[in-house]
PDB file of N, CA and C in Angstrom:
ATOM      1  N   UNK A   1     -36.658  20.086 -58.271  1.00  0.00           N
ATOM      2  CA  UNK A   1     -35.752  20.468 -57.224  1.00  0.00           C
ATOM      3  C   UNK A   1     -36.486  20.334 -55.895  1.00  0.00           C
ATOM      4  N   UNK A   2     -35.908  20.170 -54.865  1.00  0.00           N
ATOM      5  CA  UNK A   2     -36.480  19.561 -53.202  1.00  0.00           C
ATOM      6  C   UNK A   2     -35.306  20.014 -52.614  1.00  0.00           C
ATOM      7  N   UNK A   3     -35.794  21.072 -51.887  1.00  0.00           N
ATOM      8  CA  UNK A   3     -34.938  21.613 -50.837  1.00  0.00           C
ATOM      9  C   UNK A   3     -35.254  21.418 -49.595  1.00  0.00           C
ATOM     10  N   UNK A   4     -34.149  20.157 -49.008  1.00  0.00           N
ATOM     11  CA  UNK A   4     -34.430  19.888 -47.366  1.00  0.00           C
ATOM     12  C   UNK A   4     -33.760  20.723 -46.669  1.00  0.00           C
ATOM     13  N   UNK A   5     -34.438  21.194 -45.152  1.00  0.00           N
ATOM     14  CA  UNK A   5     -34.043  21.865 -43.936  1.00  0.00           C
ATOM     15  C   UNK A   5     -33.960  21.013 -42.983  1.00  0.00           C
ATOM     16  N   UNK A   6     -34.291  19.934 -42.795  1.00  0.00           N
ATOM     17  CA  UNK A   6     -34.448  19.495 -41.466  1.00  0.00           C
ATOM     18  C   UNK A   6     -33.297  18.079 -41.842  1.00  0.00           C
ATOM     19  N   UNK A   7     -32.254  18.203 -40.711  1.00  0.00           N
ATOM     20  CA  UNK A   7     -30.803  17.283 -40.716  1.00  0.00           C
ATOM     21  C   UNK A   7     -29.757  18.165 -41.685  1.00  0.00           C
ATOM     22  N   UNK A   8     -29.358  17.468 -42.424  1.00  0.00           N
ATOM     23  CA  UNK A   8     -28.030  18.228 -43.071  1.00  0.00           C
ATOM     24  C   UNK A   8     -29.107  19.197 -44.039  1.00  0.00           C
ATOM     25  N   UNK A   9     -28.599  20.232 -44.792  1.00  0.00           N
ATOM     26  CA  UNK A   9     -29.638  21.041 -45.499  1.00  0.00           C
ATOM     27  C   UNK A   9     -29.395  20.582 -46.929  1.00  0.00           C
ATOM     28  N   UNK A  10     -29.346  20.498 -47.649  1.00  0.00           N
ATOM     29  CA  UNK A  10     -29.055  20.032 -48.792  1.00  0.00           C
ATOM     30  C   UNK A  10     -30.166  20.637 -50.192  1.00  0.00           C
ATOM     31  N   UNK A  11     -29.742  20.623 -51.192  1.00  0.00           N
ATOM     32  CA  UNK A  11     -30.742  20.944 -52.424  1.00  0.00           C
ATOM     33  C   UNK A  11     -30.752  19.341 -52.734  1.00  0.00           C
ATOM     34  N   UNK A  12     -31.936  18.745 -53.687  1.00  0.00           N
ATOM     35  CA  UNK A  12     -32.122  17.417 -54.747  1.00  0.00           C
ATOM     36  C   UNK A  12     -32.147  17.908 -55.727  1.00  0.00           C
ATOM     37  N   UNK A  13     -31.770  17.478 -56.934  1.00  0.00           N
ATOM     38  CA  UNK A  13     -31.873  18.026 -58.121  1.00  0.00           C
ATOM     39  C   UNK A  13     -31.604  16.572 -58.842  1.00  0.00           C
ATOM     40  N   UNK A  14     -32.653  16.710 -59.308  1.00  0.00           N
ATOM     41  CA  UNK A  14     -32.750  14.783 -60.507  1.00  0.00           C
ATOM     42  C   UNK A  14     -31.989  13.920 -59.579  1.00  0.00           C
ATOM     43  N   UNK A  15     -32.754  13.678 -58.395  1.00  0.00           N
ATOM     44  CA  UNK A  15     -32.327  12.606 -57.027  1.00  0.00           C
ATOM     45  C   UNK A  15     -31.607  12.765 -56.956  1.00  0.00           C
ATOM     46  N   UNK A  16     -30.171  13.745 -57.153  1.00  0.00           N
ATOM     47  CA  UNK A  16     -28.704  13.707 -56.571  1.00  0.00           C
ATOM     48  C   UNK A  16     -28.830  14.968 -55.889  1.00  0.00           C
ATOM     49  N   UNK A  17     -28.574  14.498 -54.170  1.00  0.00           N
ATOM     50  CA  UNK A  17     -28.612  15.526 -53.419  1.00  0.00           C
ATOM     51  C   UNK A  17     -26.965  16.326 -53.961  1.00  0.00           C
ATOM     52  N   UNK A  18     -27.144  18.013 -53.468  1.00  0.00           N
ATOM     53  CA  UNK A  18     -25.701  19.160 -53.432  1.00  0.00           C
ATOM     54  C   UNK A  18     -26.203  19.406 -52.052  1.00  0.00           C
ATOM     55  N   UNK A  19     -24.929  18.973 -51.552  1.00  0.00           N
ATOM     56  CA  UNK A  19     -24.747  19.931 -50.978  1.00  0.00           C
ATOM     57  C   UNK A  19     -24.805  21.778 -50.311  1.00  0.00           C
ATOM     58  N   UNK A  20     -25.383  22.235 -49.577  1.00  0.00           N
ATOM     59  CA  UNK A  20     -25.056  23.295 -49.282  1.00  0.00           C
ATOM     60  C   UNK A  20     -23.769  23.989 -48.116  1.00  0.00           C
ATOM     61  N   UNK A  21     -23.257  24.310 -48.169  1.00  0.00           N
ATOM     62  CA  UNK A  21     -22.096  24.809 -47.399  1.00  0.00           C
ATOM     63  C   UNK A  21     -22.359  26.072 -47.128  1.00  0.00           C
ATOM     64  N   UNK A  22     -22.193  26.638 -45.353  1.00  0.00           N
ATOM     65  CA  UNK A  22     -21.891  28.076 -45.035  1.00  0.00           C
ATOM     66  C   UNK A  22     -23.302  28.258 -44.400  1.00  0.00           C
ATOM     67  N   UNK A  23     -23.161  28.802 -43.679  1.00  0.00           N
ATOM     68  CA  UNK A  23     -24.090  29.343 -42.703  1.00  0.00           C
ATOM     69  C   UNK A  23     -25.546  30.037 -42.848  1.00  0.00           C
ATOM     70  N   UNK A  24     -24.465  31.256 -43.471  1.00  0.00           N
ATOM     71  CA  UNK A  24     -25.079  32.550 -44.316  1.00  0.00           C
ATOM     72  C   UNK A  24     -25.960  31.939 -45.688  1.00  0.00           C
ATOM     73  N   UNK A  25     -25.311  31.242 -45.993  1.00  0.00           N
ATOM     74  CA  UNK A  25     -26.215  30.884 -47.599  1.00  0.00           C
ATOM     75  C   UNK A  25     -27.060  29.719 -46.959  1.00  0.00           C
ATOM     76  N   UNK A  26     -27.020  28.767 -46.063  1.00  0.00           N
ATOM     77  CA  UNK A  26     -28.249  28.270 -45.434  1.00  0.00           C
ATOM     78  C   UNK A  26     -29.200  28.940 -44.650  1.00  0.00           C
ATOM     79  N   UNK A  27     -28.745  29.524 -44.478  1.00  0.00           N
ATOM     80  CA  UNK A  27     -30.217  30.802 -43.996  1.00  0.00           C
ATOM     81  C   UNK A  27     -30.374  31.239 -45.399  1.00  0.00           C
ATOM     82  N   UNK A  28     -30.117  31.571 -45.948  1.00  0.00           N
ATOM     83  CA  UNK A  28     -31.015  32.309 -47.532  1.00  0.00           C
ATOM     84  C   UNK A  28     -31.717  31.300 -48.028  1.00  0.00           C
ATOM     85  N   UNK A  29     -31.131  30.522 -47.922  1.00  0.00           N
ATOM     86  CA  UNK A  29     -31.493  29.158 -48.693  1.00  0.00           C
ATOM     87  C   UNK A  29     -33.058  28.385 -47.768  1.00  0.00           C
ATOM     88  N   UNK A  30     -33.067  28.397 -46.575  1.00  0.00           N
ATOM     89  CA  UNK A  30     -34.218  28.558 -45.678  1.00  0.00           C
ATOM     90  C   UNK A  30     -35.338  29.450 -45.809  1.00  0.00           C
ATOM     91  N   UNK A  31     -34.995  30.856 -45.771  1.00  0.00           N
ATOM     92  CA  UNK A  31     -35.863  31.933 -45.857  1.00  0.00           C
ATOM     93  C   UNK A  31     -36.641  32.116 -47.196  1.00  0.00           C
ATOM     94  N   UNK A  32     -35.757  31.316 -48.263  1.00  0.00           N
ATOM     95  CA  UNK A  32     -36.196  31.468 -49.873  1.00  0.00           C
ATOM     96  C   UNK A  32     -37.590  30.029 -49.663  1.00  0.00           C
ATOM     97  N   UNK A  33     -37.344  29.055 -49.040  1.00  0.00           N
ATOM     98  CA  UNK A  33     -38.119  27.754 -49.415  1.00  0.00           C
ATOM     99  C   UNK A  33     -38.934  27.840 -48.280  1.00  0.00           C
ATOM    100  N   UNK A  34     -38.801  28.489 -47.582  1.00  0.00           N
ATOM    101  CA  UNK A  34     -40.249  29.062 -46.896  1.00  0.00           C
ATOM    102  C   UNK A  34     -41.231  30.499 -47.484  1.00  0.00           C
ATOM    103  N   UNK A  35     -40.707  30.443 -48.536  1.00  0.00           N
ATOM    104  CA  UNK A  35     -41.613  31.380 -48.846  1.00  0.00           C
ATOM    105  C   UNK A  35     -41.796  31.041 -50.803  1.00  0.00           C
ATOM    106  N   UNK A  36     -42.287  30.109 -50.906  1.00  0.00           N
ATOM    107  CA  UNK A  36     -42.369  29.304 -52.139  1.00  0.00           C
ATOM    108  C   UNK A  36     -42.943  30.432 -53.328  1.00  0.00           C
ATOM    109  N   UNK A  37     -42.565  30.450 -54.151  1.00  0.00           N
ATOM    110  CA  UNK A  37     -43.175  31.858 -55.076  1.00  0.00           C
ATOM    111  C   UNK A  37     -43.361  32.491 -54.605  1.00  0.00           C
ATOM    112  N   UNK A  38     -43.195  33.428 -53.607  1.00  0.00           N
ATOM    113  CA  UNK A  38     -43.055  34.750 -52.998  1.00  0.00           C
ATOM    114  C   UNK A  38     -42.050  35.372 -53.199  1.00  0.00           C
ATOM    115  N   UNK A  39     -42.151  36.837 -53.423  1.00  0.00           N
ATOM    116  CA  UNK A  39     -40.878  37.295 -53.391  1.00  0.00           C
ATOM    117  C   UNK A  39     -40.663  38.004 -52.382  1.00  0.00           C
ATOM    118  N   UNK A  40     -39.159  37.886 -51.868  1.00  0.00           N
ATOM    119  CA  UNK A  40     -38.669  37.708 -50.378  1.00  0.00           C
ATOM    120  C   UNK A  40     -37.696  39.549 -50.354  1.00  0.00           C
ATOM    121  N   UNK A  41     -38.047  40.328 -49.988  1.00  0.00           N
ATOM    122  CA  UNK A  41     -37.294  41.420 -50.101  1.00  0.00           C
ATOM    123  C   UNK A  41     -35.725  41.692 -49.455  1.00  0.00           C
ATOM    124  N   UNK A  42     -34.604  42.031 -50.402  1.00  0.00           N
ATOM    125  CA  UNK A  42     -33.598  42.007 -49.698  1.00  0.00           C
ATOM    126  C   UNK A  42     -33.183  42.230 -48.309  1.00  0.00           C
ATOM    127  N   UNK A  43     -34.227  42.962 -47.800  1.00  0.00           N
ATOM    128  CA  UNK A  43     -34.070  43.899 -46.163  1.00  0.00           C
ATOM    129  C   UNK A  43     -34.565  42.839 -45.212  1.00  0.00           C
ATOM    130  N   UNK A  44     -35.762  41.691 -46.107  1.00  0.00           N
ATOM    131  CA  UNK A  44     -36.139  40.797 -45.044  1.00  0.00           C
ATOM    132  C   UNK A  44     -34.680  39.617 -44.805  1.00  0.00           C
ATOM    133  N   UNK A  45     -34.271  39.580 -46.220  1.00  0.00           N
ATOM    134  CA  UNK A  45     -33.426  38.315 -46.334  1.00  0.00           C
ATOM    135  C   UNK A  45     -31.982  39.100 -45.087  1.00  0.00           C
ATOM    136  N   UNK A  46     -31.374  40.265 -44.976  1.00  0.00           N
ATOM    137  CA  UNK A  46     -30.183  40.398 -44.550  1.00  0.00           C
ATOM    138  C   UNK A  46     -30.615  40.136 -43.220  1.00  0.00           C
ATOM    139  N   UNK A  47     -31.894  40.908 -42.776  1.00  0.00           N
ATOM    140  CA  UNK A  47     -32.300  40.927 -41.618  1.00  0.00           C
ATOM    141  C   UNK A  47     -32.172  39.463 -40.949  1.00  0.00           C
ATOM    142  N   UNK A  48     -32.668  38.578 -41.361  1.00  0.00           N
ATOM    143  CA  UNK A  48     -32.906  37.437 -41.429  1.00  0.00           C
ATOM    144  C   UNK A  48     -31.644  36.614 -41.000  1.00  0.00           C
ATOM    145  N   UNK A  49     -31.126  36.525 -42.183  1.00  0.00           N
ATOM    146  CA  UNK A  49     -29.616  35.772 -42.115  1.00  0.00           C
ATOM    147  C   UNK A  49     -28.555  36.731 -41.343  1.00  0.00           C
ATOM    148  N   UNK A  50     -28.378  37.926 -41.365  1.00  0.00           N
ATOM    149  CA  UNK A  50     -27.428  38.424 -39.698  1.00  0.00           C
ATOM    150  C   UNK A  50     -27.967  38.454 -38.544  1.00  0.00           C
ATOM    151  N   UNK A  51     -29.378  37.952 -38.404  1.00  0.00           N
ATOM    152  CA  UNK A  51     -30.311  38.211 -37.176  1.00  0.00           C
ATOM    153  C   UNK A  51     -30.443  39.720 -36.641  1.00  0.00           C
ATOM    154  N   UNK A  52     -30.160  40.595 -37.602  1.00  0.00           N
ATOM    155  CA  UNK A  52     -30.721  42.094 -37.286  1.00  0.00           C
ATOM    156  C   UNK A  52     -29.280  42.851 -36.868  1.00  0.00           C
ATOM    157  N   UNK A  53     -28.346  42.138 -37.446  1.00  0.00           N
ATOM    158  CA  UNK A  53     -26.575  42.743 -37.335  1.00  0.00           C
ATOM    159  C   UNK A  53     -25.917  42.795 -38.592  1.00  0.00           C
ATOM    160  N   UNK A  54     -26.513  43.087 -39.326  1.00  0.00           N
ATOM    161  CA  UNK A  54     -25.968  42.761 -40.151  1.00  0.00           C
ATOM    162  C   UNK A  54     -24.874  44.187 -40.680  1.00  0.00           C
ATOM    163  N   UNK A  55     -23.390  43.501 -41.301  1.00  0.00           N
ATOM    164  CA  UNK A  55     -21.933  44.145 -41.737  1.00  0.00           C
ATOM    165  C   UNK A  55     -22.433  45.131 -42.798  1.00  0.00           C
ATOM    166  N   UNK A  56     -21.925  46.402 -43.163  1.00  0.00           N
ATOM    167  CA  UNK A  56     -21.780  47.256 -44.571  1.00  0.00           C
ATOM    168  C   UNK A  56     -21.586  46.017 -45.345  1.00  0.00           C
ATOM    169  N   UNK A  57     -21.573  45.008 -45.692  1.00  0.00           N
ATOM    170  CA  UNK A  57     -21.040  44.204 -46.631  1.00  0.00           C
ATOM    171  C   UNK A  57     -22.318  43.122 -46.959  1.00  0.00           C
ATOM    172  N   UNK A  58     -23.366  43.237 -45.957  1.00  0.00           N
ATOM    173  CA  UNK A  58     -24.382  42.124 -46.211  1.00  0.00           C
ATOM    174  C   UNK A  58     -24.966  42.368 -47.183  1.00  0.00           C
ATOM    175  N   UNK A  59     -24.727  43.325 -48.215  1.00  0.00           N
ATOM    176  CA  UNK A  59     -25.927  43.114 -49.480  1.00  0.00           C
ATOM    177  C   UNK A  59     -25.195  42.755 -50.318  1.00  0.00           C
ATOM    178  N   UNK A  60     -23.801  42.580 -50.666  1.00  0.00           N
ATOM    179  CA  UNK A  60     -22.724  42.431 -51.467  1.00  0.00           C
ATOM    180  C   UNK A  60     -22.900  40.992 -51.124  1.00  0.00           C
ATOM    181  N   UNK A  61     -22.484  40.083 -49.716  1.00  0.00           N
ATOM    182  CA  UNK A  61     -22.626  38.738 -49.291  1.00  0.00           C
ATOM    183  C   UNK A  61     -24.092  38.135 -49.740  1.00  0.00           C
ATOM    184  N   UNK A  62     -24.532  39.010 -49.513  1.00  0.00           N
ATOM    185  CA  UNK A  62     -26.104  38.086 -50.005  1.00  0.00           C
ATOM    186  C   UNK A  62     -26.327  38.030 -51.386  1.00  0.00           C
ATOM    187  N   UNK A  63     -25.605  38.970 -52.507  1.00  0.00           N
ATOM    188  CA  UNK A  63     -25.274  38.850 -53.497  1.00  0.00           C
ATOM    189  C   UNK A  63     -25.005  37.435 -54.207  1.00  0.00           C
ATOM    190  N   UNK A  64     -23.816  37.593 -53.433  1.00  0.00           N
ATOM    191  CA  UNK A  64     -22.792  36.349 -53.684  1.00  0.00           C
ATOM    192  C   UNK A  64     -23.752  34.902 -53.490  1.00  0.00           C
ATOM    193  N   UNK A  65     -24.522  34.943 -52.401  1.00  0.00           N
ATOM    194  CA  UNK A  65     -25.342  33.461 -52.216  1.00  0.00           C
ATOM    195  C   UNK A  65     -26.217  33.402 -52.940  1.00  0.00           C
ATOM    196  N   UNK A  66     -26.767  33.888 -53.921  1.00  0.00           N
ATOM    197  CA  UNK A  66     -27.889  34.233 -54.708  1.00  0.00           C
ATOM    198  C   UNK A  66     -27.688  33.924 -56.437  1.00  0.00           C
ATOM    199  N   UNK A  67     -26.547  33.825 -56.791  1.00  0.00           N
ATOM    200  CA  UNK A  67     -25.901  34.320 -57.732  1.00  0.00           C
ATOM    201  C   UNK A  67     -26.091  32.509 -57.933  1.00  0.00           C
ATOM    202  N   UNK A  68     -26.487  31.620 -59.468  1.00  0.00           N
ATOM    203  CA  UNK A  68     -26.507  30.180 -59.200  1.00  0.00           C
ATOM    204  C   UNK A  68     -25.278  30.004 -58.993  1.00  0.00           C
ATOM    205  N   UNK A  69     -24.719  28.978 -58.681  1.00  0.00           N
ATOM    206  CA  UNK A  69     -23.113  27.751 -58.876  1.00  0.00           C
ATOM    207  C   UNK A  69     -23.569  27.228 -59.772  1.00  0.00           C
ATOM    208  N   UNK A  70     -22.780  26.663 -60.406  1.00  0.00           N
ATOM    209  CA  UNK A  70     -22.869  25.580 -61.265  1.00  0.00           C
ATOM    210  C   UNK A  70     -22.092  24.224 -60.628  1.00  0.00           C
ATOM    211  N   UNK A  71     -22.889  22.974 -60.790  1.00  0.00           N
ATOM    212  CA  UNK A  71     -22.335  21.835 -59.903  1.00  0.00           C
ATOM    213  C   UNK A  71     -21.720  21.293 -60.626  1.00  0.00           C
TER     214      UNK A  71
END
């Protein structure tokens, strides 16, 4: 797997780029591949992706981006 940030954001997975869609889950998706085997604490990730605003609802939303898709 090769997760690009720089131009469109995208995951590779066996050379076929996915897409990523949404804002919120490209910032998670950023904050996770900058920190390669680290583990990233929920308070850094909301902080992060609402820029320090984050809704009663951001741990439920960050839930949701975290959770795999299946392509």
């Amino acid at each position: 797997m090769q997760v690009r940030l720089l131009g469109p954001v995208d995951v590779t997975v066996d050379g076929t780029p996915q897409p990523v869609s949404g804002l919120r889950r490209k910032a998670v998706l950023a904050v996770l591949a900058l920190h390669p085997g680290q583990p990233v604490s929920t308070a850094h990730l909301i902080h992060t992706t609402w820029d320090g605003a984050a809704p009663t609802t951001a741990l439920n939303t960050l839930q949701s981006h975290i959770v795999p898709h299946r392509v």
